[in-house]
C-alpha atoms as a PDB file:
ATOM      1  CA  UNK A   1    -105.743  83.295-110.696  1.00  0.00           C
ATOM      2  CA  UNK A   2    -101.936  82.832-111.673  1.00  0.00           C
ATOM      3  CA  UNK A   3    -101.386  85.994-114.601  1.00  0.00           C
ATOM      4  CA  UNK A   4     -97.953  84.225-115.460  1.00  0.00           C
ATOM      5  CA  UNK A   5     -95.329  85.977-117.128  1.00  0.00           C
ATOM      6  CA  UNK A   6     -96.444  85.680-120.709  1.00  0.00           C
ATOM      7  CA  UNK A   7     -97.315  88.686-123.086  1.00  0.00           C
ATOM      8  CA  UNK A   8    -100.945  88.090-122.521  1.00  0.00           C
ATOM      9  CA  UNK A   9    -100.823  87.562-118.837  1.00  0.00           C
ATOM     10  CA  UNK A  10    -103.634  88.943-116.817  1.00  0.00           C
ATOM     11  CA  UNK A  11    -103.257  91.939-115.436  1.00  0.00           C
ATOM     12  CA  UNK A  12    -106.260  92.724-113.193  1.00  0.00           C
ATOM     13  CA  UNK A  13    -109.820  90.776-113.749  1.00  0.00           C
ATOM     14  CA  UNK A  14    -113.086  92.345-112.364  1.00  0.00           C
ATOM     15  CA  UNK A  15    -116.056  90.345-111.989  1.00  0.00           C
ATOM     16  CA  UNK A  16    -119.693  91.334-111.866  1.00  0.00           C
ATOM     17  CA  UNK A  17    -117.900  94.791-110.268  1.00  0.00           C
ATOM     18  CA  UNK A  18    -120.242  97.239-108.898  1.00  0.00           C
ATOM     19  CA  UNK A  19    -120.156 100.329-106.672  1.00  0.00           C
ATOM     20  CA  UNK A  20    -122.937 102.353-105.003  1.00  0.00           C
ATOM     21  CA  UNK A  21    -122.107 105.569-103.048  1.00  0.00           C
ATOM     22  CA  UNK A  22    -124.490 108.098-101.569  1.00  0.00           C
ATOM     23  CA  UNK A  23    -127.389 105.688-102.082  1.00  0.00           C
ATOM     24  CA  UNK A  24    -126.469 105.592-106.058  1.00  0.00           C
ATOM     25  CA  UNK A  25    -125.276 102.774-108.232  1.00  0.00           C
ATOM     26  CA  UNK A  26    -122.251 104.938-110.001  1.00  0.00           C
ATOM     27  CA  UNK A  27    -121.493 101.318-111.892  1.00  0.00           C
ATOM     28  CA  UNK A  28    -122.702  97.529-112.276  1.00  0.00           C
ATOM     29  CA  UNK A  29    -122.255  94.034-113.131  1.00  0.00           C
ATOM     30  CA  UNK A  30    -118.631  94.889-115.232  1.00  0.00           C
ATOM     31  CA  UNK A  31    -116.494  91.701-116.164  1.00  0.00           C
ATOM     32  CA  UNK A  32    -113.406  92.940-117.853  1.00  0.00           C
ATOM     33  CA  UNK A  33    -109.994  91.950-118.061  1.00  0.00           C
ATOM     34  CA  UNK A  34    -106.656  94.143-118.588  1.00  0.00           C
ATOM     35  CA  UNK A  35    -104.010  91.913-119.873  1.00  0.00           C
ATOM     36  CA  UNK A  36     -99.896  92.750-120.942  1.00  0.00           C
ATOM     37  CA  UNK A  37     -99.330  93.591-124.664  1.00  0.00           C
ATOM     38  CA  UNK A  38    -102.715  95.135-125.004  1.00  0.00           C
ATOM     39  CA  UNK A  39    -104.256  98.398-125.399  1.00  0.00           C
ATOM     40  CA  UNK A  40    -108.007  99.059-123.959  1.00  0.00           C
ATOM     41  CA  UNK A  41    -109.937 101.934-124.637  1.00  0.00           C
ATOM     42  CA  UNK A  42    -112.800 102.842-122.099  1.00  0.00           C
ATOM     43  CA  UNK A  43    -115.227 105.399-123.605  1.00  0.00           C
ATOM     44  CA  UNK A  44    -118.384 106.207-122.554  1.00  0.00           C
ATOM     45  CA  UNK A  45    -120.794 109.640-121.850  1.00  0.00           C
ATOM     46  CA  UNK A  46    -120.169 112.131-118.911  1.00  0.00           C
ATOM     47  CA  UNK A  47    -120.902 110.079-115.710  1.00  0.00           C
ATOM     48  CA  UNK A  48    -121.000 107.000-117.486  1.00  0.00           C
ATOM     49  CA  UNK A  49    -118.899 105.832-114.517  1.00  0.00           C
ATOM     50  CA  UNK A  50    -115.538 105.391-116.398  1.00  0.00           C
ATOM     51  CA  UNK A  51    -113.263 107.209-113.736  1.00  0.00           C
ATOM     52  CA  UNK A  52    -115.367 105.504-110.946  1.00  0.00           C
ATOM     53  CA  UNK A  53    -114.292 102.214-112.743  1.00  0.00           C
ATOM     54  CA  UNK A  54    -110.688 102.808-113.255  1.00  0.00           C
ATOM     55  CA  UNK A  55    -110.678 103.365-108.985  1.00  0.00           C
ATOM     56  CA  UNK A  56    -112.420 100.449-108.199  1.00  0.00           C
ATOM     57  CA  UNK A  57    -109.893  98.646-110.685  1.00  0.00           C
ATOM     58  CA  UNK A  58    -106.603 100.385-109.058  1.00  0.00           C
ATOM     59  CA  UNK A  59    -108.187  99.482-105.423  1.00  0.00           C
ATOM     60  CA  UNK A  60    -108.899 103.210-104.768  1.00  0.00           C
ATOM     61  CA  UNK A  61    -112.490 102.381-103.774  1.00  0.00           C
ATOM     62  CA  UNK A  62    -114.169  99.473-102.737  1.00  0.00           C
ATOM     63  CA  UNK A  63    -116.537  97.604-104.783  1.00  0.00           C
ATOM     64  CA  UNK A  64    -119.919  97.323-103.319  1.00  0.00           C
ATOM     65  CA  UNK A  65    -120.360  93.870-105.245  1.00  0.00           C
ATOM     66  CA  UNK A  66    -118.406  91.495-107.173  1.00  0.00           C
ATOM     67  CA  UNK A  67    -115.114  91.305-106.904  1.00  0.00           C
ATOM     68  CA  UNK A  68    -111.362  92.888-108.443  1.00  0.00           C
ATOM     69  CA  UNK A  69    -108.434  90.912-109.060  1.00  0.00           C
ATOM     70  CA  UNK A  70    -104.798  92.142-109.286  1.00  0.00           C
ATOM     71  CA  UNK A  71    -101.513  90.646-109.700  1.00  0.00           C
ATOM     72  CA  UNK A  72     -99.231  90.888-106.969  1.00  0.00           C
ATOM     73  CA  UNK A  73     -97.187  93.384-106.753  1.00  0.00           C
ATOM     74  CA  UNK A  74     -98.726  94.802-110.373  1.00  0.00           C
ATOM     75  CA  UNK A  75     -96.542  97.945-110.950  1.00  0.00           C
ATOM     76  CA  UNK A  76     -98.984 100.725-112.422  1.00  0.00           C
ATOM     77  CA  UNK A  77     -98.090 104.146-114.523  1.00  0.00           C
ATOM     78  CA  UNK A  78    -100.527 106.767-114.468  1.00  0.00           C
ATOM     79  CA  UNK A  79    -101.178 109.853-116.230  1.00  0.00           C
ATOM     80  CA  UNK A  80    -103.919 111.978-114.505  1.00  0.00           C
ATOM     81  CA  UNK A  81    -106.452 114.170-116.745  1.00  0.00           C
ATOM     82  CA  UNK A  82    -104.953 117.283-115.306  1.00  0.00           C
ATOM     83  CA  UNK A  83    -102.596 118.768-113.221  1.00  0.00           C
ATOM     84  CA  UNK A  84    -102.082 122.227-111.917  1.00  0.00           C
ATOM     85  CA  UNK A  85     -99.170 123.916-112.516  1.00  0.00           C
ATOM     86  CA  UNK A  86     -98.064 126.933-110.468  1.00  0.00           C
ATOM     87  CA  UNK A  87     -95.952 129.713-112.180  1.00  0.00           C
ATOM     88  CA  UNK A  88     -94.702 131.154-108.880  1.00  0.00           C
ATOM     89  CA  UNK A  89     -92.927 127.642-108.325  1.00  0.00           C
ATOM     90  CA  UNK A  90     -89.465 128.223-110.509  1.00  0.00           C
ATOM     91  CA  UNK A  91     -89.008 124.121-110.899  1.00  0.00           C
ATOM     92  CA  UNK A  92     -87.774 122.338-114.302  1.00  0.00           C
ATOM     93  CA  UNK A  93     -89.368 119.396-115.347  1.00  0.00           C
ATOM     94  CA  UNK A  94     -86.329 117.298-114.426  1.00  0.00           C
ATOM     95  CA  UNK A  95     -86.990 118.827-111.293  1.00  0.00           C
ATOM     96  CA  UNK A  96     -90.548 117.663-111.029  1.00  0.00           C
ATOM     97  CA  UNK A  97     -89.960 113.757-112.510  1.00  0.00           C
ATOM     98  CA  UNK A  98     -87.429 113.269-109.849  1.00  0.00           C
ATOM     99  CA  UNK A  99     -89.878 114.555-107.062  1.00  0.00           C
ATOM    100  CA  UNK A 100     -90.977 112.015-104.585  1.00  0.00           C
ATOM    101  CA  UNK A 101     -88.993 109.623-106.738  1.00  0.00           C
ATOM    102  CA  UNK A 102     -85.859 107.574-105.699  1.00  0.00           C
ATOM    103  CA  UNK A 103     -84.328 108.176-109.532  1.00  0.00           C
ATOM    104  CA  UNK A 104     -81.147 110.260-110.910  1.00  0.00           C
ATOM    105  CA  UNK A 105     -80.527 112.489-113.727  1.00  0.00           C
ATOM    106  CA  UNK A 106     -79.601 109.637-115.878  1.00  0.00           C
ATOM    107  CA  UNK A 107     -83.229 107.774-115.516  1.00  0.00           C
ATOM    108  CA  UNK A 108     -85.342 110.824-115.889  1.00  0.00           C
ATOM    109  CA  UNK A 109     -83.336 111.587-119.401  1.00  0.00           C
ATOM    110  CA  UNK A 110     -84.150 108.449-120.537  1.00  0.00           C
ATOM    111  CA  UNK A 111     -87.506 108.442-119.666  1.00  0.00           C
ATOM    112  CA  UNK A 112     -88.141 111.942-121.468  1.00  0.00           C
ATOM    113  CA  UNK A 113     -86.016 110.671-124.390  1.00  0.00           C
ATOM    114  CA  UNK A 114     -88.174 107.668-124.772  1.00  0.00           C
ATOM    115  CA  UNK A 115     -91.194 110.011-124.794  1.00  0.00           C
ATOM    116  CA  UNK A 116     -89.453 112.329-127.423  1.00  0.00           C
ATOM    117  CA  UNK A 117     -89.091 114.980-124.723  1.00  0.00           C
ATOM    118  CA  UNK A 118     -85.574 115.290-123.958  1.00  0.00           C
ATOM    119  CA  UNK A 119     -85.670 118.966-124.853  1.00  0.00           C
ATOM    120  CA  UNK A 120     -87.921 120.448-122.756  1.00  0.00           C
ATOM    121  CA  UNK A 121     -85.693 118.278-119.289  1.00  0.00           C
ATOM    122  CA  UNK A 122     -84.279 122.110-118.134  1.00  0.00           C
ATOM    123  CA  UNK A 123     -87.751 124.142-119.595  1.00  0.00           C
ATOM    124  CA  UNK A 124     -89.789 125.733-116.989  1.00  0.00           C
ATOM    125  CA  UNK A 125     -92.340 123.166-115.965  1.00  0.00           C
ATOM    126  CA  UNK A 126     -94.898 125.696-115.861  1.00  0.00           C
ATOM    127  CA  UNK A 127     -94.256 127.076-119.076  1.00  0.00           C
ATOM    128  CA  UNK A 128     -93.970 123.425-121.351  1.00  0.00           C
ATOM    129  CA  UNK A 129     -97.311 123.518-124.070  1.00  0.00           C
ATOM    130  CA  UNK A 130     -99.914 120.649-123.756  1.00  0.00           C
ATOM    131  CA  UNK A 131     -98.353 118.748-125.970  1.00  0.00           C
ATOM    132  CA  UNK A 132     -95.237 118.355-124.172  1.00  0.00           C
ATOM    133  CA  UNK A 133     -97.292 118.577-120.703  1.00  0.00           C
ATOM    134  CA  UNK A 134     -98.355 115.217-122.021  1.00  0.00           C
ATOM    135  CA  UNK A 135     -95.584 113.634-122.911  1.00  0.00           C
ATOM    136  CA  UNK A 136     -93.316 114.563-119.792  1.00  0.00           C
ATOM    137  CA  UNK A 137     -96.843 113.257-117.839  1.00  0.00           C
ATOM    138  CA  UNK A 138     -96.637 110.015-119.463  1.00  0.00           C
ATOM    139  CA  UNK A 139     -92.347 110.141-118.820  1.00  0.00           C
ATOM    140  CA  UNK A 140     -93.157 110.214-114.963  1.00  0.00           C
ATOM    141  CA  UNK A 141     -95.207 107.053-115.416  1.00  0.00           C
ATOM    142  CA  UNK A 142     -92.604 105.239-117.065  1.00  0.00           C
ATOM    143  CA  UNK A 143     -90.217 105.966-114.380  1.00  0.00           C
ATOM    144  CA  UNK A 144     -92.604 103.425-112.548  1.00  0.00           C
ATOM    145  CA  UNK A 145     -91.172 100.326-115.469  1.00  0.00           C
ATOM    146  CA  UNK A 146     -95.218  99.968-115.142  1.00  0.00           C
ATOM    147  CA  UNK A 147     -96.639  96.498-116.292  1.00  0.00           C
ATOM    148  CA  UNK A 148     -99.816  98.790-116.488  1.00  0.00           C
ATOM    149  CA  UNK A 149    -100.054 102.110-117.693  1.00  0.00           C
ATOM    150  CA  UNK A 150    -103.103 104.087-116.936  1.00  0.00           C
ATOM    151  CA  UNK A 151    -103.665 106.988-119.003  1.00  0.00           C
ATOM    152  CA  UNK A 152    -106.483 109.502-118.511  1.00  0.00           C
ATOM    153  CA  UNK A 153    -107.818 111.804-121.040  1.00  0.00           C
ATOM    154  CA  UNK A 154    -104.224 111.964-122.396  1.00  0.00           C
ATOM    155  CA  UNK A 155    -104.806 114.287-124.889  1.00  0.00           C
ATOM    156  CA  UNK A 156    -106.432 117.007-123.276  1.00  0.00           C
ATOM    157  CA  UNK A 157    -105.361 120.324-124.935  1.00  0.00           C
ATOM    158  CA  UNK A 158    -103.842 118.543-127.606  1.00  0.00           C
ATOM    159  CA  UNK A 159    -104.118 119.368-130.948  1.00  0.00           C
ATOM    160  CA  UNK A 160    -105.354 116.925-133.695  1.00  0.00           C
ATOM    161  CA  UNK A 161    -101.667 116.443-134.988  1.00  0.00           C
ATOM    162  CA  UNK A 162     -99.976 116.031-131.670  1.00  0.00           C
ATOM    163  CA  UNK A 163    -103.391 113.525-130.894  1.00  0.00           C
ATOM    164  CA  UNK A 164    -101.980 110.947-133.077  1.00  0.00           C
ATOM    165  CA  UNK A 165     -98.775 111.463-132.438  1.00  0.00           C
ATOM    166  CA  UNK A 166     -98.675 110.348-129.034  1.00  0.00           C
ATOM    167  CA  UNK A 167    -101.388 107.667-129.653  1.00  0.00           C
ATOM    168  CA  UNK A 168     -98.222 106.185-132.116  1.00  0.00           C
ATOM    169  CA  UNK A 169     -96.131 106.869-129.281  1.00  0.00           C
ATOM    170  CA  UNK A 170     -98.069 104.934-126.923  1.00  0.00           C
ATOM    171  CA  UNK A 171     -98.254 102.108-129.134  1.00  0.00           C
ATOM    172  CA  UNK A 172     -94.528 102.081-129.611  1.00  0.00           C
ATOM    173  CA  UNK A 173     -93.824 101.859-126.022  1.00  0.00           C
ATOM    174  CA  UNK A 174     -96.627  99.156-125.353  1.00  0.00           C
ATOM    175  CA  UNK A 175     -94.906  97.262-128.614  1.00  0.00           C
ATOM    176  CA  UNK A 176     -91.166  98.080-127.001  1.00  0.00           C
ATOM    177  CA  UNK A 177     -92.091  97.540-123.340  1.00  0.00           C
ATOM    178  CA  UNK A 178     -94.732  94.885-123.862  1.00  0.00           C
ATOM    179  CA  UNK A 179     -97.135  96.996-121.116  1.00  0.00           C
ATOM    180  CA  UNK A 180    -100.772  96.692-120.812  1.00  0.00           C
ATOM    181  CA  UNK A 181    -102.400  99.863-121.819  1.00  0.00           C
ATOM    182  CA  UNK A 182    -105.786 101.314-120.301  1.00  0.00           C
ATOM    183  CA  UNK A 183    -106.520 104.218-121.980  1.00  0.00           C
ATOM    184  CA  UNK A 184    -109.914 106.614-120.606  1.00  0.00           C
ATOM    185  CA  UNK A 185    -111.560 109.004-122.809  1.00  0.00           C
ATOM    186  CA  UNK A 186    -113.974 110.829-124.258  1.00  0.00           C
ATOM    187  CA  UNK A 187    -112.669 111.318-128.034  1.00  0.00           C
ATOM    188  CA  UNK A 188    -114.745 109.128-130.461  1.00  0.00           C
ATOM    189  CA  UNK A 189    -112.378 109.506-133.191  1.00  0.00           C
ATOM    190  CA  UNK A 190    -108.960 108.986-133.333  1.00  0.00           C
ATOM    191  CA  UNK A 191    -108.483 106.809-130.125  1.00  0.00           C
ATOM    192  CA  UNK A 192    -110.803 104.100-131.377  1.00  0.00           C
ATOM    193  CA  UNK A 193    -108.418 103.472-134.153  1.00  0.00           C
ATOM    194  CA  UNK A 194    -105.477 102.839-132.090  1.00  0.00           C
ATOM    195  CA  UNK A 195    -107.338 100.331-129.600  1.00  0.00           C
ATOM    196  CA  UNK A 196    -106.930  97.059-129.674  1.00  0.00           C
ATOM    197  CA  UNK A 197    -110.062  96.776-127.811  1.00  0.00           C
ATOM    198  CA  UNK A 198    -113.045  99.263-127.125  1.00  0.00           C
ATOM    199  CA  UNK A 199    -114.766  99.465-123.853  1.00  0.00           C
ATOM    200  CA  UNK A 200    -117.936 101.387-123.917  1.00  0.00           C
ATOM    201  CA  UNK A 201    -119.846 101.979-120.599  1.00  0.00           C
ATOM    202  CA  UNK A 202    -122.943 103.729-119.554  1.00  0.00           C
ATOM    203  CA  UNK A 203    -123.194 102.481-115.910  1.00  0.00           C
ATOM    204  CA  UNK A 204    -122.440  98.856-117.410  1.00  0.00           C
ATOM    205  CA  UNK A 205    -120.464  97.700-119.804  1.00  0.00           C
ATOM    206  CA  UNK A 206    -122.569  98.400-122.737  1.00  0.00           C
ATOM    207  CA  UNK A 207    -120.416  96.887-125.768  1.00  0.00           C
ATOM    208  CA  UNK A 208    -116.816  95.605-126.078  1.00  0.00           C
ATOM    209  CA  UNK A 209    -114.595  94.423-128.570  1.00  0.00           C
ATOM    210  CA  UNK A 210    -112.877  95.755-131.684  1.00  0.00           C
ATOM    211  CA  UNK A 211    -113.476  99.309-132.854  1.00  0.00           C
ATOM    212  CA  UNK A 212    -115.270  98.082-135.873  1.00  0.00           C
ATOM    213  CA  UNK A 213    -117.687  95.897-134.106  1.00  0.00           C
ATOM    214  CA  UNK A 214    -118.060  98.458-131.166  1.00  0.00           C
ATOM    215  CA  UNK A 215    -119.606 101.461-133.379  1.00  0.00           C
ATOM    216  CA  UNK A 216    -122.247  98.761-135.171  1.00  0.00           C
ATOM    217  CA  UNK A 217    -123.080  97.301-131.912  1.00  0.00           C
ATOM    218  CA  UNK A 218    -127.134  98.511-131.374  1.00  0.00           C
ATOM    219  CA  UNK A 219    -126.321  99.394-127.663  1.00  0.00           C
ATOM    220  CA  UNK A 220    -123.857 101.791-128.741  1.00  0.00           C
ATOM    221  CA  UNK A 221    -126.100 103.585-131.544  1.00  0.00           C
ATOM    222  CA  UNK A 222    -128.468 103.995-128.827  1.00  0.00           C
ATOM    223  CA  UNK A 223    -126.187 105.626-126.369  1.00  0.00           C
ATOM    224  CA  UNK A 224    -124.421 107.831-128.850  1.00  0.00           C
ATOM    225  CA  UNK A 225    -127.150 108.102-132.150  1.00  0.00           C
ATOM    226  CA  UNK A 226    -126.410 107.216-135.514  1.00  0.00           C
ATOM    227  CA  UNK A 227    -125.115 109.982-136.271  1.00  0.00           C
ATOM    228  CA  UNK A 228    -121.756 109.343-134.647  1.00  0.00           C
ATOM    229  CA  UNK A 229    -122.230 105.629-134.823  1.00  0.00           C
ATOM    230  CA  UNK A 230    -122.002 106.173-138.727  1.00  0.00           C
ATOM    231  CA  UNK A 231    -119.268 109.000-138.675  1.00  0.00           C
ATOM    232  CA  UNK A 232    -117.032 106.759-136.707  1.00  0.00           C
ATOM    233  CA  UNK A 233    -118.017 102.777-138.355  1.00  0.00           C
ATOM    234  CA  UNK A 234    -116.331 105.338-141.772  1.00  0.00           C
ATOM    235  CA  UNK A 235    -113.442 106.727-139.839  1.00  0.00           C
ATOM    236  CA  UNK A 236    -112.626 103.179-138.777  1.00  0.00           C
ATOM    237  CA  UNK A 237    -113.283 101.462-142.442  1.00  0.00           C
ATOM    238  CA  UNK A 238    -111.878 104.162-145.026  1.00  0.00           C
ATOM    239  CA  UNK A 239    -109.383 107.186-145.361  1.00  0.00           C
ATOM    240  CA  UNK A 240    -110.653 109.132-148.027  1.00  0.00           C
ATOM    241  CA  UNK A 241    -112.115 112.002-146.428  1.00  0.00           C
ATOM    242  CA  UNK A 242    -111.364 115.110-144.180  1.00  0.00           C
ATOM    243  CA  UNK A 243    -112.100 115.647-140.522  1.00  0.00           C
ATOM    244  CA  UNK A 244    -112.981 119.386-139.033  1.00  0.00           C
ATOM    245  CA  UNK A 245    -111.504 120.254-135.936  1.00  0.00           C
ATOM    246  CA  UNK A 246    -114.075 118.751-133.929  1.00  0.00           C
ATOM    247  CA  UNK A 247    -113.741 115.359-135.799  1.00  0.00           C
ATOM    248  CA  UNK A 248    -116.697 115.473-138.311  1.00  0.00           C
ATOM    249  CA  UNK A 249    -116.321 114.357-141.793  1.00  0.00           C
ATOM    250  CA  UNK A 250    -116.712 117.356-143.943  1.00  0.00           C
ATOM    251  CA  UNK A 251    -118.605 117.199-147.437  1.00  0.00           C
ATOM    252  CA  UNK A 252    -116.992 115.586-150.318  1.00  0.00           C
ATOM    253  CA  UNK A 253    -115.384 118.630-152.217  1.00  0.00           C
ATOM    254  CA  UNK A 254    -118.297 119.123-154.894  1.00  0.00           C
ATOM    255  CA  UNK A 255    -120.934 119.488-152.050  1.00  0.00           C
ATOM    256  CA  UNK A 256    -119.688 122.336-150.214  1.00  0.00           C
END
């Protein structure tokens, strides 16, 4: 498969992808393709199989059928769902970007200033909020140039504001850098209406396409209910109403 060097170009292809471990099928028969210039969202219930899928895709495990494609020498970012920070370790979080890493001063401020970090280069690793623990994360895997960038439950302990702000963010750099953009998580809401294209797996690849046509699809009432099938076909397809914290739609202001 040639991916060329066009916007579009594939990125990695999986076909009829499955992998068994422990005498369990964790995943089956997924055809997908990750492609530049695009941003995929992979949602799906707990042990769905969507980290399981993202490692057979990056060639961390072997499929136990089908096959995985990748273009050579595909240059991948990642952002991991957590990372453990340890206060008794005094190191800055220039410090930490240029760990491991063959990269100066100079690169790391860029990468942070791209990210709308700058400020926090000479903070206390430790001590930066989630917010910014995000955004120096997703730094670190631009300091890769990825063609790629893999980003795993990226806003964990993010607030709803600070949500779509670095969902805009992300979309800036894939619309500046012309990356591909696989994004995992578990957040029904806001994600969905930054995607370009929305994964949803249960095992298999239950539904795909555009947001819209994801949350009418029958397979993913099923999965998920009508209940947030129908909260999130109205987030998608109209504005005029208020979230809670949790991402419900709250009562129109004469009901409550």
């Amino acid at each position: 498969m040639d991916g060329g060097t066009n916007r579009h170009a594939v990125l990695i292809a999986a076909r009829g992808l499955g992998v068994r471990a422990g005498g369990h099928t964790l995943i089956e028969r997924v055809d997908l393709e990750l492609v530049r210039g695009e941003i995929v969202t992979l949602i799906g219930p707990n042990g769905a199989g969507k980290s399981t899928l993202v490692k057979a895709l990056l060639g961390l495990v072997p499929p136990s059928q089908g096959s995985v494609w990748r273009k050579e020498g595909l240059r991948i970012g990642y952002t991991p769902q957590s990372v453990r920070r340890d206060p008794t370790l005094p190191l800055t979080v220039e410090r930490v970007l240029r760990l491991g890493r063959r990269v100066d001063a100079g690169e790391v401020a860029r990468a942070l200033a791209a990210v709308e970090a700058l400020e926090v280069a000479r903070e206390p690793f430790h001590a930066v909020s989630g917010g910014e623990l995000q955004r120096v994360l997703l730094a670190r895997a631009l300091l890769q140039d990825p063609e790629l960038l893999v980003l795993d439950e990226p806003v964990a302990g993010v607030d709803l504001t600070g949500q779509a702000r670095l969902y805009e963010l992300v979309a800036h750099l894939r619309d500046e850098r012309g990356f591909g953009v696989l994004l995992v998580s578990h957040d029904l809401h806001l994600v969905m209406a930054r995607a370009d294209r929305v994964i949803c797996l249960n095992g298999h690849v239950c539904c795909t396409g555009a947001a819209k046509d994801v949350v009418s699809d029958p397979a993913f009432v099923e999965l998920f209910g009508p209940r947030i099938a129908g909260e999130l076909a109205f987030y998608v397809h109209a504005h005029d109403h208020v979230h809670d914290v949790h991402g419900h739609i709250l009562p129109a202001e004469e009901d409550r």
